[in-house]
C-alpha atoms as a PDB file:
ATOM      1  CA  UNK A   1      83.517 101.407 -64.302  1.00  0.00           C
ATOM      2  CA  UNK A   2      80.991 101.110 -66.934  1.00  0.00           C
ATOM      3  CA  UNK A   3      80.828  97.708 -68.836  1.00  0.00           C
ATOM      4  CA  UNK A   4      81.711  97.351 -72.295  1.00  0.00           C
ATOM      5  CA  UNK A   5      78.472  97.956 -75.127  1.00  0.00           C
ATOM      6  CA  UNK A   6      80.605  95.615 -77.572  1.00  0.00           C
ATOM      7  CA  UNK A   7      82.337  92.648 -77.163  1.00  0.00           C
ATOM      8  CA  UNK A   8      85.791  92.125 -77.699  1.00  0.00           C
ATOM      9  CA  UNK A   9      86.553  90.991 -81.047  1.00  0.00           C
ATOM     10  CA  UNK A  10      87.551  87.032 -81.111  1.00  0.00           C
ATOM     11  CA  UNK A  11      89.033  84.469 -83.596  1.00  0.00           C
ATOM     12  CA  UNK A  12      89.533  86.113 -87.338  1.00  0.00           C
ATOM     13  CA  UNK A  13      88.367  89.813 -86.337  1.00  0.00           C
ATOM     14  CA  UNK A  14      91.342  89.970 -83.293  1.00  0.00           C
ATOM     15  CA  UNK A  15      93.761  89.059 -86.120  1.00  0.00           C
ATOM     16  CA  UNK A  16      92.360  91.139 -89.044  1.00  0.00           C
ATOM     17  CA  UNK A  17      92.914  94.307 -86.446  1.00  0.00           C
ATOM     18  CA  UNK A  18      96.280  92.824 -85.595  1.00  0.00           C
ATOM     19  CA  UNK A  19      97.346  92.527 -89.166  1.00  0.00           C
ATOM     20  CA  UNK A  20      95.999  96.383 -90.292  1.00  0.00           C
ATOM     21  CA  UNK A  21      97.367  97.789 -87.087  1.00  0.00           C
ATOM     22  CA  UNK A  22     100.938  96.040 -88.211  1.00  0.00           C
ATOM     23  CA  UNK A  23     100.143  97.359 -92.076  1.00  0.00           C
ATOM     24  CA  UNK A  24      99.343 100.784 -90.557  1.00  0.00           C
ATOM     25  CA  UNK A  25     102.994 100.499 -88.933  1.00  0.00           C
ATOM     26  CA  UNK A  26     104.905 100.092 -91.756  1.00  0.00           C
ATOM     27  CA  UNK A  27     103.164 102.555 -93.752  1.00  0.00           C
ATOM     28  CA  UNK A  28     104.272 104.982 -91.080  1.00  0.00           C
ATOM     29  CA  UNK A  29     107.669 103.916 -91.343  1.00  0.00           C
ATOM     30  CA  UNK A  30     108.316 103.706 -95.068  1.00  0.00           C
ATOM     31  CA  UNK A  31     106.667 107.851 -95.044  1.00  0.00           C
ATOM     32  CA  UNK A  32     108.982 108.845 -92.234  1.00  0.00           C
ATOM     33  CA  UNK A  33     111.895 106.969 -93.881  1.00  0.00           C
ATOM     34  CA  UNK A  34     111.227 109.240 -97.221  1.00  0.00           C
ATOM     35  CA  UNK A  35     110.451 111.872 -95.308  1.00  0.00           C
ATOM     36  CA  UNK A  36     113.935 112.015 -93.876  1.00  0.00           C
ATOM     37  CA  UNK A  37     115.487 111.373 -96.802  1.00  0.00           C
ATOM     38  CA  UNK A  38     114.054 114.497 -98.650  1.00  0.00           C
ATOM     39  CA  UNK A  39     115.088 116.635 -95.582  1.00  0.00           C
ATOM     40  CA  UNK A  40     118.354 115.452 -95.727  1.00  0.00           C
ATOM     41  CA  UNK A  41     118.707 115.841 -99.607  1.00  0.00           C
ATOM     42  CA  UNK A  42     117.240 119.531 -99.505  1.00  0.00           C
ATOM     43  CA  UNK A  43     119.858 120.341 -96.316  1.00  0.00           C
ATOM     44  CA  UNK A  44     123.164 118.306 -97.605  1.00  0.00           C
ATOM     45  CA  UNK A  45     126.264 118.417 -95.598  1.00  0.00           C
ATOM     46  CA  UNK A  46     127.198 121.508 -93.532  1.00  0.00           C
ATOM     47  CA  UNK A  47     129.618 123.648 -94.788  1.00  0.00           C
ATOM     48  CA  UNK A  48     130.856 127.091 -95.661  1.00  0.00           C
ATOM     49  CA  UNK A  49     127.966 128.849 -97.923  1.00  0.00           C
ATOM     50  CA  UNK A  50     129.199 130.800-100.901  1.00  0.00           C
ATOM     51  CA  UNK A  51     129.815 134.607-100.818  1.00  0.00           C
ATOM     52  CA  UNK A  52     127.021 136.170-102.780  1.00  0.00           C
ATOM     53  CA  UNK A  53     127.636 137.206-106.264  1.00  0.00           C
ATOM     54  CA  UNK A  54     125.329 139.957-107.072  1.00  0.00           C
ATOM     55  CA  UNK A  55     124.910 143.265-105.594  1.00  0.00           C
ATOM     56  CA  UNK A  56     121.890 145.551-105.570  1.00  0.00           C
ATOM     57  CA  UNK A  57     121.824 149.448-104.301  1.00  0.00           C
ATOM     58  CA  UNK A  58     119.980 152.498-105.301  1.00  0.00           C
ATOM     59  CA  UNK A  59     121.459 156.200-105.266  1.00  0.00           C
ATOM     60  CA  UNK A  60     124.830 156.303-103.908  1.00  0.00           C
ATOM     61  CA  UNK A  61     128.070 155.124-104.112  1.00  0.00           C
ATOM     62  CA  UNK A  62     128.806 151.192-102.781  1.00  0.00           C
ATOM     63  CA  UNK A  63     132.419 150.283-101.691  1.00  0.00           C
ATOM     64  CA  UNK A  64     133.156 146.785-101.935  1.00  0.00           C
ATOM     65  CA  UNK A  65     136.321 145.495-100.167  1.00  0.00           C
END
Protein backbone atom coordinates (compact mmCIF):
# COMPACT_ATOMS: atom_id res chain seq x y z
CA UNK A 1 0.00 0.00 0.00
CA UNK A 2 1.63 3.15 -0.90
CA UNK A 3 1.70 5.94 1.83
CA UNK A 4 -0.12 9.01 1.54
CA UNK A 5 1.99 12.26 -0.42
CA UNK A 6 -0.42 14.67 1.69
CA UNK A 7 -1.50 14.72 4.97
CA UNK A 8 -4.84 14.50 6.11
CA UNK A 9 -6.40 17.73 6.55
CA UNK A 10 -6.79 18.68 10.50
CA UNK A 11 -8.56 21.35 12.67
CA UNK A 12 -10.40 24.20 10.33
CA UNK A 13 -9.53 22.50 6.81
CA UNK A 14 -11.44 18.89 8.05
CA UNK A 15 -14.44 21.16 8.77
CA UNK A 16 -14.31 23.61 5.80
CA UNK A 17 -14.50 20.15 3.55
CA UNK A 18 -17.20 18.95 5.89
CA UNK A 19 -19.24 22.07 5.56
CA UNK A 20 -18.87 22.33 1.35
CA UNK A 21 -19.40 18.62 1.09
CA UNK A 22 -22.85 19.27 3.26
CA UNK A 23 -23.46 22.65 0.92
CA UNK A 24 -22.74 20.46 -2.13
CA UNK A 25 -25.65 18.12 -0.67
CA UNK A 26 -28.24 20.37 -0.53
CA UNK A 27 -27.56 21.93 -3.72
CA UNK A 28 -28.15 18.48 -5.14
CA UNK A 29 -31.28 18.19 -3.44
CA UNK A 30 -32.98 21.52 -3.98
CA UNK A 31 -32.02 20.71 -8.26
CA UNK A 32 -33.50 17.25 -8.02
CA UNK A 33 -36.47 18.58 -5.99
CA UNK A 34 -37.18 21.18 -9.08
CA UNK A 35 -36.25 18.84 -11.29
CA UNK A 36 -39.12 16.60 -10.31
CA UNK A 37 -41.37 19.10 -10.05
CA UNK A 38 -41.03 20.26 -13.77
CA UNK A 39 -41.39 16.55 -14.83
CA UNK A 40 -44.34 16.20 -13.02
CA UNK A 41 -45.90 19.59 -14.23
CA UNK A 42 -45.02 18.79 -18.02
CA UNK A 43 -46.65 14.95 -17.45
CA UNK A 44 -49.85 15.90 -15.10
CA UNK A 45 -52.19 13.24 -14.05
CA UNK A 46 -52.89 10.20 -16.27
CA UNK A 47 -55.86 10.13 -18.06
CA UNK A 48 -57.79 9.63 -21.25
CA UNK A 49 -56.00 11.93 -24.09
CA UNK A 50 -58.35 13.81 -26.37
CA UNK A 51 -59.46 12.47 -29.81
CA UNK A 52 -57.64 14.53 -32.37
CA UNK A 53 -59.42 17.29 -34.04
CA UNK A 54 -57.89 17.82 -37.35
CA UNK A 55 -57.53 15.60 -40.22
CA UNK A 56 -55.01 15.67 -43.05
CA UNK A 57 -55.13 13.38 -46.44
CA UNK A 58 -54.13 13.88 -49.98
CA UNK A 59 -56.05 12.41 -53.14
CA UNK A 60 -58.83 10.28 -52.17
CA UNK A 61 -61.78 9.99 -50.39
CA UNK A 62 -61.50 9.72 -46.19
CA UNK A 63 -64.45 8.07 -44.27
CA UNK A 64 -64.71 9.13 -40.86
CA UNK A 65 -66.97 7.08 -38.51
Amino acid sequence: MAARSTPKPKGIRRFERWLVGLAMAVVAFVLERIVMRSVKKKHGPAGPEPAPTTVTSKGGEVDLE
